[in-house]
Protein backbone atom coordinates (compact mmCIF):
# COMPACT_ATOMS: atom_id res chain seq x y z
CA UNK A 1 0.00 0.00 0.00
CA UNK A 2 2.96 2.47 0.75
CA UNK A 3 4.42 2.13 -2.76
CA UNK A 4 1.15 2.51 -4.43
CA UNK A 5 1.48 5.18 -6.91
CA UNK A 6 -1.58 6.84 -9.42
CA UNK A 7 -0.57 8.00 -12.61
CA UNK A 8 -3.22 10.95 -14.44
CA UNK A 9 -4.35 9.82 -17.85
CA UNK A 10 -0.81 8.78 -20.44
CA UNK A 11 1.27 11.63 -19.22
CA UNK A 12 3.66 9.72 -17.07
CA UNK A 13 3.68 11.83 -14.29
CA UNK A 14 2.83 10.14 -10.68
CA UNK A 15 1.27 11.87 -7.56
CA UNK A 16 2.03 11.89 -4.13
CA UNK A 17 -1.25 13.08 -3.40
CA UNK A 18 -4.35 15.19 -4.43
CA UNK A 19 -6.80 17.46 -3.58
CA UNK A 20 -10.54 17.73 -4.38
CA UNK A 21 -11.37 20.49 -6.62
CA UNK A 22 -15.77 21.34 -6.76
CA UNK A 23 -17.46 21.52 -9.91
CA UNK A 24 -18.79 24.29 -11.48
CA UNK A 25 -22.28 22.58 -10.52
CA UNK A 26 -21.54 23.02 -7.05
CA UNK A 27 -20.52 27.13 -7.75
CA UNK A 28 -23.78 27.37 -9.93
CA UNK A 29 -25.96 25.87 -7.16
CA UNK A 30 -24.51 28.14 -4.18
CA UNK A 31 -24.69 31.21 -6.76
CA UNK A 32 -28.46 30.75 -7.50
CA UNK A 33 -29.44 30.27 -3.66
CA UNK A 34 -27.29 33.24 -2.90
CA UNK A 35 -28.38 35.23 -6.03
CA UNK A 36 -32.10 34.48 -4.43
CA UNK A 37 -31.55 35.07 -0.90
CA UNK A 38 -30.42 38.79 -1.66
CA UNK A 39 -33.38 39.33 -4.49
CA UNK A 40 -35.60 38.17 -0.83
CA UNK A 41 -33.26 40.63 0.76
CA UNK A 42 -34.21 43.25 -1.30
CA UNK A 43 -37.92 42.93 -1.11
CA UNK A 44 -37.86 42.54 2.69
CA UNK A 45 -36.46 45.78 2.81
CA UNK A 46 -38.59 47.09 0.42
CA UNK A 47 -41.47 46.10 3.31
CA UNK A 48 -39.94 47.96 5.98
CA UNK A 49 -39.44 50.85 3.84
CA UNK A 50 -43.01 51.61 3.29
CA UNK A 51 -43.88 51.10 7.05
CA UNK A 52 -40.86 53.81 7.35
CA UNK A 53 -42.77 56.19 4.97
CA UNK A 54 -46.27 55.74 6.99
CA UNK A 55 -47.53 53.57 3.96
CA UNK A 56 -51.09 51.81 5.74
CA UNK A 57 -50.34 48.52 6.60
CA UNK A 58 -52.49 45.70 7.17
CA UNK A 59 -52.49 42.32 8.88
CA UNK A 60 -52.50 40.30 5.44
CA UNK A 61 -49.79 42.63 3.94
CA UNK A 62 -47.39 40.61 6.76
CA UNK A 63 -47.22 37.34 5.08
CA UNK A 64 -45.47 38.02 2.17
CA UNK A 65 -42.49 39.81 4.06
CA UNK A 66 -43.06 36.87 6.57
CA UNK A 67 -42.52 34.18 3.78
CA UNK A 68 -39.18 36.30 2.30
CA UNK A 69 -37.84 36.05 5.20
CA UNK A 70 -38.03 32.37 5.73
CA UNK A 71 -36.79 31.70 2.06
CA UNK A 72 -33.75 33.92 3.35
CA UNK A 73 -32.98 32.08 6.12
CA UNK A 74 -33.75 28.95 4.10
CA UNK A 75 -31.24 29.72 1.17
CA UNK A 76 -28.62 30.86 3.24
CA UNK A 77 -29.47 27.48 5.45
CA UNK A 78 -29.14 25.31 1.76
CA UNK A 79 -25.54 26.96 0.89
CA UNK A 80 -24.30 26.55 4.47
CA UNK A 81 -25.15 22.45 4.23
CA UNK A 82 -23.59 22.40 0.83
CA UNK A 83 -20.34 23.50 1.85
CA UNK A 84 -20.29 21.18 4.64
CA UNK A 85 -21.52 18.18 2.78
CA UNK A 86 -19.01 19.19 0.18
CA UNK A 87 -16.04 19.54 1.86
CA UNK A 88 -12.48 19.88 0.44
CA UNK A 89 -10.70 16.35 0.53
CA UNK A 90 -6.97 16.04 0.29
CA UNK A 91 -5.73 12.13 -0.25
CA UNK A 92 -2.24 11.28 0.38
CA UNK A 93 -0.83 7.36 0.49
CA UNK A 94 -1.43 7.59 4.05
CA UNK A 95 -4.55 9.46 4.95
CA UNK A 96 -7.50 11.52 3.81
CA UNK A 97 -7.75 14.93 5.08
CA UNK A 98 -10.77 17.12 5.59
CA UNK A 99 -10.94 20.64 7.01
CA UNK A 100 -9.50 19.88 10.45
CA UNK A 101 -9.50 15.78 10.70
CA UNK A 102 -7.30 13.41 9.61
CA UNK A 103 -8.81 9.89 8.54
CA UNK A 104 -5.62 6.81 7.92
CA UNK A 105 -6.10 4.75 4.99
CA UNK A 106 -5.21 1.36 7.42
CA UNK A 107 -8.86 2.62 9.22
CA UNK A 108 -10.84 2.40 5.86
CA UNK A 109 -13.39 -0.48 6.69
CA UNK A 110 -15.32 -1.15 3.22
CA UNK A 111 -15.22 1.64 -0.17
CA UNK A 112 -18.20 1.61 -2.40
CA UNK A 113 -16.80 3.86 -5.41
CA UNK A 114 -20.29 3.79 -7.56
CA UNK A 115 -23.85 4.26 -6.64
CA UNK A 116 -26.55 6.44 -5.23
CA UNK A 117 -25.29 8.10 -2.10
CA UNK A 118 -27.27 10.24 1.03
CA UNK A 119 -27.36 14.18 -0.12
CA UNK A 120 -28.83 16.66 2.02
CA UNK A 121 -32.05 15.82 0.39
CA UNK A 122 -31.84 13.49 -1.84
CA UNK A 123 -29.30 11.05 -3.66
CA UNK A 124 -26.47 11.75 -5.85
CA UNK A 125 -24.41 9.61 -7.52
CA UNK A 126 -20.86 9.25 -5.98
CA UNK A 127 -18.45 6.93 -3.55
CA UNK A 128 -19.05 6.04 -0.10
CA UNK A 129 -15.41 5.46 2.44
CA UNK A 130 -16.93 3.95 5.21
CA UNK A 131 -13.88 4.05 8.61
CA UNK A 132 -13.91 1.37 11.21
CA UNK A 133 -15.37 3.52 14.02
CA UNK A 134 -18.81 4.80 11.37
CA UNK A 135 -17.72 6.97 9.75
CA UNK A 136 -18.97 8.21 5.86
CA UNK A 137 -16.91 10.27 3.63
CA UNK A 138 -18.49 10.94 0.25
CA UNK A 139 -17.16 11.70 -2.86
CA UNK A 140 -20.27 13.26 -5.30
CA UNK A 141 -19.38 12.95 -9.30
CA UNK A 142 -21.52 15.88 -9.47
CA UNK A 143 -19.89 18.11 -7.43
CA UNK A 144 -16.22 17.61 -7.17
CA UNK A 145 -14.73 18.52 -10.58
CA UNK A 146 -11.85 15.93 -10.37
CA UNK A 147 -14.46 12.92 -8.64
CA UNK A 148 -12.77 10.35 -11.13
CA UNK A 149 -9.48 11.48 -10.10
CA UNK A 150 -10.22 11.26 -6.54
CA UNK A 151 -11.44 7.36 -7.13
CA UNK A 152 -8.49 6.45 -8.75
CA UNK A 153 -5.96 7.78 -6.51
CA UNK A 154 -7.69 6.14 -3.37
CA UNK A 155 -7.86 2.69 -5.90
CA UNK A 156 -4.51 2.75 -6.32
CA UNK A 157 -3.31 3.60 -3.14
CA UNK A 158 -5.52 0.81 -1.49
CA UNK A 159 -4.94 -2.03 -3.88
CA UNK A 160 -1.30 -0.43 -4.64
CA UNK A 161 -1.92 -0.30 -8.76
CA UNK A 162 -1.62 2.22 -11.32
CA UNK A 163 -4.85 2.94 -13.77
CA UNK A 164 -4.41 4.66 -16.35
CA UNK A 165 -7.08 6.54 -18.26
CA UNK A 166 -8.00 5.74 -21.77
CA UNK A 167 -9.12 8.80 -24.03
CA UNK A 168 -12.52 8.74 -25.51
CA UNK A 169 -13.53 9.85 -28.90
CA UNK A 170 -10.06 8.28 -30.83
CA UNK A 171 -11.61 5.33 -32.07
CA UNK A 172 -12.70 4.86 -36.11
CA UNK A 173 -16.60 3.14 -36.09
CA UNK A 174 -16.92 4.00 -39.72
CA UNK A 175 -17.11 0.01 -40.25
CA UNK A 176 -19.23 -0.36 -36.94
CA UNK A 177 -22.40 -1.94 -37.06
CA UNK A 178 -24.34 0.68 -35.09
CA UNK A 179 -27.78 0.41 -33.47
CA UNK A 180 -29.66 3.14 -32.35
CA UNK A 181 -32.02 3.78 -29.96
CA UNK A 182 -33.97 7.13 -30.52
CA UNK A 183 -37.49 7.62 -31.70
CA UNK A 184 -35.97 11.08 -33.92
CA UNK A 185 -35.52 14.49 -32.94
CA UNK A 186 -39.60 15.59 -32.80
CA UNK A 187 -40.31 13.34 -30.11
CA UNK A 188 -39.55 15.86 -28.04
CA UNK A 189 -42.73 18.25 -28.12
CA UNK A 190 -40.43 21.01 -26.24
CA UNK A 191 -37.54 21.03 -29.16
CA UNK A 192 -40.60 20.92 -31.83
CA UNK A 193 -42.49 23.55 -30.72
CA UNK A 194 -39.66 25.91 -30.28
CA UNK A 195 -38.34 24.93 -33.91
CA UNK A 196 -41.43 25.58 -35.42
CA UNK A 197 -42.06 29.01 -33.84
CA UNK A 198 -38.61 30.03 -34.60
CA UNK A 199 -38.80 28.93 -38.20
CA UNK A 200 -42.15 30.59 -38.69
CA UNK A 201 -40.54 34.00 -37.21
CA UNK A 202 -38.02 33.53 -39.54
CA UNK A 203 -39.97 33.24 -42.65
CA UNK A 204 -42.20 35.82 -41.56
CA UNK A 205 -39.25 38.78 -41.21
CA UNK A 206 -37.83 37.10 -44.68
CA UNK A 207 -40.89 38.40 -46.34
CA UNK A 208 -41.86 41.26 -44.97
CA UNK A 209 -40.41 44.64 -45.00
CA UNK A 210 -42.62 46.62 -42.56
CA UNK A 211 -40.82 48.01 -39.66
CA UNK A 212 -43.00 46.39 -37.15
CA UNK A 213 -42.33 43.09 -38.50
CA UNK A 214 -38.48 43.40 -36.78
CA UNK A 215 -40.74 43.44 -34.09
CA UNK A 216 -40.76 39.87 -34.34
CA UNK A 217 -36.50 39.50 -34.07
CA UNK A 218 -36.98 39.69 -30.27
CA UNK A 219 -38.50 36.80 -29.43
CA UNK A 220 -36.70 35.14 -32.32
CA UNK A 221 -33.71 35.62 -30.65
CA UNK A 222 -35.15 34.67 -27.48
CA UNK A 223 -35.58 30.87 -29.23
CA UNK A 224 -32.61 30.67 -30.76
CA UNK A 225 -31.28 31.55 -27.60
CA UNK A 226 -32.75 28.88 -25.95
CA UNK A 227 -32.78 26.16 -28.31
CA UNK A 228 -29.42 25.00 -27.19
CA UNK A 229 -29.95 24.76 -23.94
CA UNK A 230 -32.55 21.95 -25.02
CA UNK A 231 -29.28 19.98 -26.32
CA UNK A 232 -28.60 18.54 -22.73
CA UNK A 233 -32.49 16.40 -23.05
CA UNK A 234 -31.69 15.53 -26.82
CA UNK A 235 -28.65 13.03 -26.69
CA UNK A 236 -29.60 9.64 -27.98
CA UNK A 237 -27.37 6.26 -28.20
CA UNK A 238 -26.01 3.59 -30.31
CA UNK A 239 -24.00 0.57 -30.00
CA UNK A 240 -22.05 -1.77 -31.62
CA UNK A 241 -20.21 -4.96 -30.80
CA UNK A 242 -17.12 -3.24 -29.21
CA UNK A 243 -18.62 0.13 -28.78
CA UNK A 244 -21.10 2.64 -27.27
CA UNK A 245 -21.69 5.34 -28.86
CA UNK A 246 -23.23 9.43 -27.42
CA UNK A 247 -24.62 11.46 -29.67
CA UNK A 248 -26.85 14.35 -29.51
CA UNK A 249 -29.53 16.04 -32.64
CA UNK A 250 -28.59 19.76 -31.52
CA UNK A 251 -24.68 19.15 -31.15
CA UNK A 252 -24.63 17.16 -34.12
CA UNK A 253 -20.88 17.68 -34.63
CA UNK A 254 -20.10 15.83 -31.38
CA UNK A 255 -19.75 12.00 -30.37
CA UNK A 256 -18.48 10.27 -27.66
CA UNK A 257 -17.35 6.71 -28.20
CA UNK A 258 -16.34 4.01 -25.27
CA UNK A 259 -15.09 0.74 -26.08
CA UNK A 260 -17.51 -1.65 -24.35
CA UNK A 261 -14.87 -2.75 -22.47
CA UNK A 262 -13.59 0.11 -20.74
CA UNK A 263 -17.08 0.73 -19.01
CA UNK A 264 -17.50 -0.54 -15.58
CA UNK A 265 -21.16 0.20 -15.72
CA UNK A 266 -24.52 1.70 -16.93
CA UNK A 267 -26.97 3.59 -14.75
CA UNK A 268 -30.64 4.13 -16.52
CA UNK A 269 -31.22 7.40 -14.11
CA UNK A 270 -34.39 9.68 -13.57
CA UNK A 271 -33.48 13.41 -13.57
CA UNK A 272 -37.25 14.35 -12.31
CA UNK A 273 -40.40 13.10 -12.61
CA UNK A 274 -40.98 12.80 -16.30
CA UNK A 275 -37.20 12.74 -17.57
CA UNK A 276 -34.97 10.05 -18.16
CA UNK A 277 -30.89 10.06 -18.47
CA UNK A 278 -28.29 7.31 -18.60
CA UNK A 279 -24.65 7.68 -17.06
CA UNK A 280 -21.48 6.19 -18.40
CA UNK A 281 -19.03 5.08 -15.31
CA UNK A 282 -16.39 3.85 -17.18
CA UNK A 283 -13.23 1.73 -15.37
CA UNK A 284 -11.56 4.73 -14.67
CA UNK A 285 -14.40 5.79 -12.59
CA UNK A 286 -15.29 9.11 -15.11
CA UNK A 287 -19.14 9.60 -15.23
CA UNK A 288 -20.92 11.33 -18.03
CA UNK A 289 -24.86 12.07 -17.69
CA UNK A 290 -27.17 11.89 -20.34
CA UNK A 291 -30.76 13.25 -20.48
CA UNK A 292 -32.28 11.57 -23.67
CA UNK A 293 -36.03 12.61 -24.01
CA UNK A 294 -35.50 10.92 -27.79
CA UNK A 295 -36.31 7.30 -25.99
CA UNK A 296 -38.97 5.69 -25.52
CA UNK A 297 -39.94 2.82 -22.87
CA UNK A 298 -38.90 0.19 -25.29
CA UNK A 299 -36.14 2.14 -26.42
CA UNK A 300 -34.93 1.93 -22.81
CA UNK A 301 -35.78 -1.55 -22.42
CA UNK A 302 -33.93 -2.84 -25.53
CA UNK A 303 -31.09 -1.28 -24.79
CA UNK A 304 -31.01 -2.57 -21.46
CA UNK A 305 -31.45 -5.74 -23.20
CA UNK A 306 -28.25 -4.94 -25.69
CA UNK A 307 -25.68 -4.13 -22.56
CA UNK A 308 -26.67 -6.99 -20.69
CA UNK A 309 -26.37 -9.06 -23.50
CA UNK A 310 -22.72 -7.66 -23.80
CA UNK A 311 -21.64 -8.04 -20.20
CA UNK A 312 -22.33 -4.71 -19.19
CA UNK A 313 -23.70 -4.21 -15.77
CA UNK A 314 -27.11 -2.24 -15.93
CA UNK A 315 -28.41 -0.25 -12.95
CA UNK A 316 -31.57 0.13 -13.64
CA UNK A 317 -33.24 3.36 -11.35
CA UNK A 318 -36.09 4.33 -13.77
């Protein structure tokens, strides 16, 4: 275990140790609540300013500044737990270090490096390091930047190997035989209905020369605007006998490609209620999330039936 040493991706270079860096999830997350606790802020002062310039104030007019207040307090309450449930973590051969403790690697009872994992309200994907005397220490793939990285140091160190990561998206499929699973780009009502309303803007300001009609370019722009942000729901998937493929019908230009045999395992995930993902964790530990509102239920349920039948292990959460 001493001599273990973890070597990042094919550049040769070894580590003695490393530290956890958070994601820009995590930043957006604590942004928003913050960005909302002030705009409460704001309109709780607002309150106390009219009572300051003998506005008449009733009873019910209390609630609202009531209710800002407890969304204050709230917010602030959220960022507070997610900088304590996301800690920094420093890993060295010999111990794991957060904020003030020290944890040894000798008093690591049992490590779970995939699988759904206790958030402050819900579950997020991640590892579990579970110590002798009770202790959990979680690593979330959504909110530490270098998660992966983190897994394979602690891998290494514990059963004293070196992984080395294998680059995606360097492999010719041109002679693949490629199945895919999608039911086309229009099964999504969202992405069709903004296309439609966009294109029909479009045509409209092509063919008209009144100045009103340029009108009309503002909420165009709004749906252009938006339109990409619809690319994270429209990936769709294909595989092959030594590969899986990622593709998505807004980023057209991009594709991710895993040899089946450098994935450790498939998760079909719910993001919500009514939408539907699937994430990569490949044997490096690297986890990509998919939303892919393109699939149907037997589109999920024959590719289920394809990984299996490849010796992929399928999580199945839907």
């Amino acid at each position: 275990m001493i001599n273990a040493r973890f070597q990042i991706g094919l550049s040769g270079s070894f580590m003695e140790s490393i530290t956890s860096k958070r994601s820009l999830y995590f930043y957006t997350c604590n942004i928003s609540f913050l960005f909302f606790a002030c705009i409460s802020l704001i309109l709780e002062f607002k309150f106390i300013q009219k009572i300051q310039n003998g506005y008449t104030i009733v009873l019910s007019d209390y609630i609202q500044p009531i209710l800002f207040l407890i969304l204050f307090f709230f917010l602030i309450y959220l960022v507070k737990c997610y900088l304590q449930t996301v800690p920094t973590i420093t890993i060295d051969k010999k111990s794991i270090r957060i904020k003030n403790e020290i944890y040894r690697i000798n008093n690591i009872k049992h490590i779970v490096y995939t699988g759904k994992q206790p958030f402050i309200y819900n579950y997020k994907e991640g590892a579990e390091i579970t110590l002798y005397d009770g202790t959990s220490i979680y690593i979330y793939d959504e909110f530490y930047a270098n998660a992966a990285s983190l897994k394979v140091f602690l891998d290494s160190v514990i059963n004293n190997r070196i992984i080395i990561n294998i680059p995606i998206n360097t492999y010719n499929i041109a002679n693949e035989n490629i199945k895919y699973f999608t039911q086309g780009i229009f099964s999504n009502i969202k992405l069709f209905v903004i296309i439609l309303i966009s294109c029909t803007l479009s045509l409209f300001l092509m063919f008209t020369t009144t100045i009103s009609a340029y009108i009309l370019f503002v909420p165009l722009a709004t749906f252009v605007i938006i339109t990409p942000f619809l690319c994270g729901e429209m990936y769709y998937f294909g595989i092959s006998e030594k590969y899986f493929i990622i593709r998505n019908y807004v980023q057209f230009w991009k594709k991710d490609v895993y040899p089946l045999s450098f994935i450790r395992e498939v998760v079909h995930e719910p993001r919500h209620k009514y939408r539907k993902g699937l994430r990569i964790i490949t044997k490096n530990y690297r986890s990509e999330f998919c939303i892919a509102q393109t699939l149907d239920d037997n589109d999920w349920k024959e590719l289920k039936r394809c990984l299996v039948g490849r010796n992929i292990k399928v999580r199945d959460e839907l």
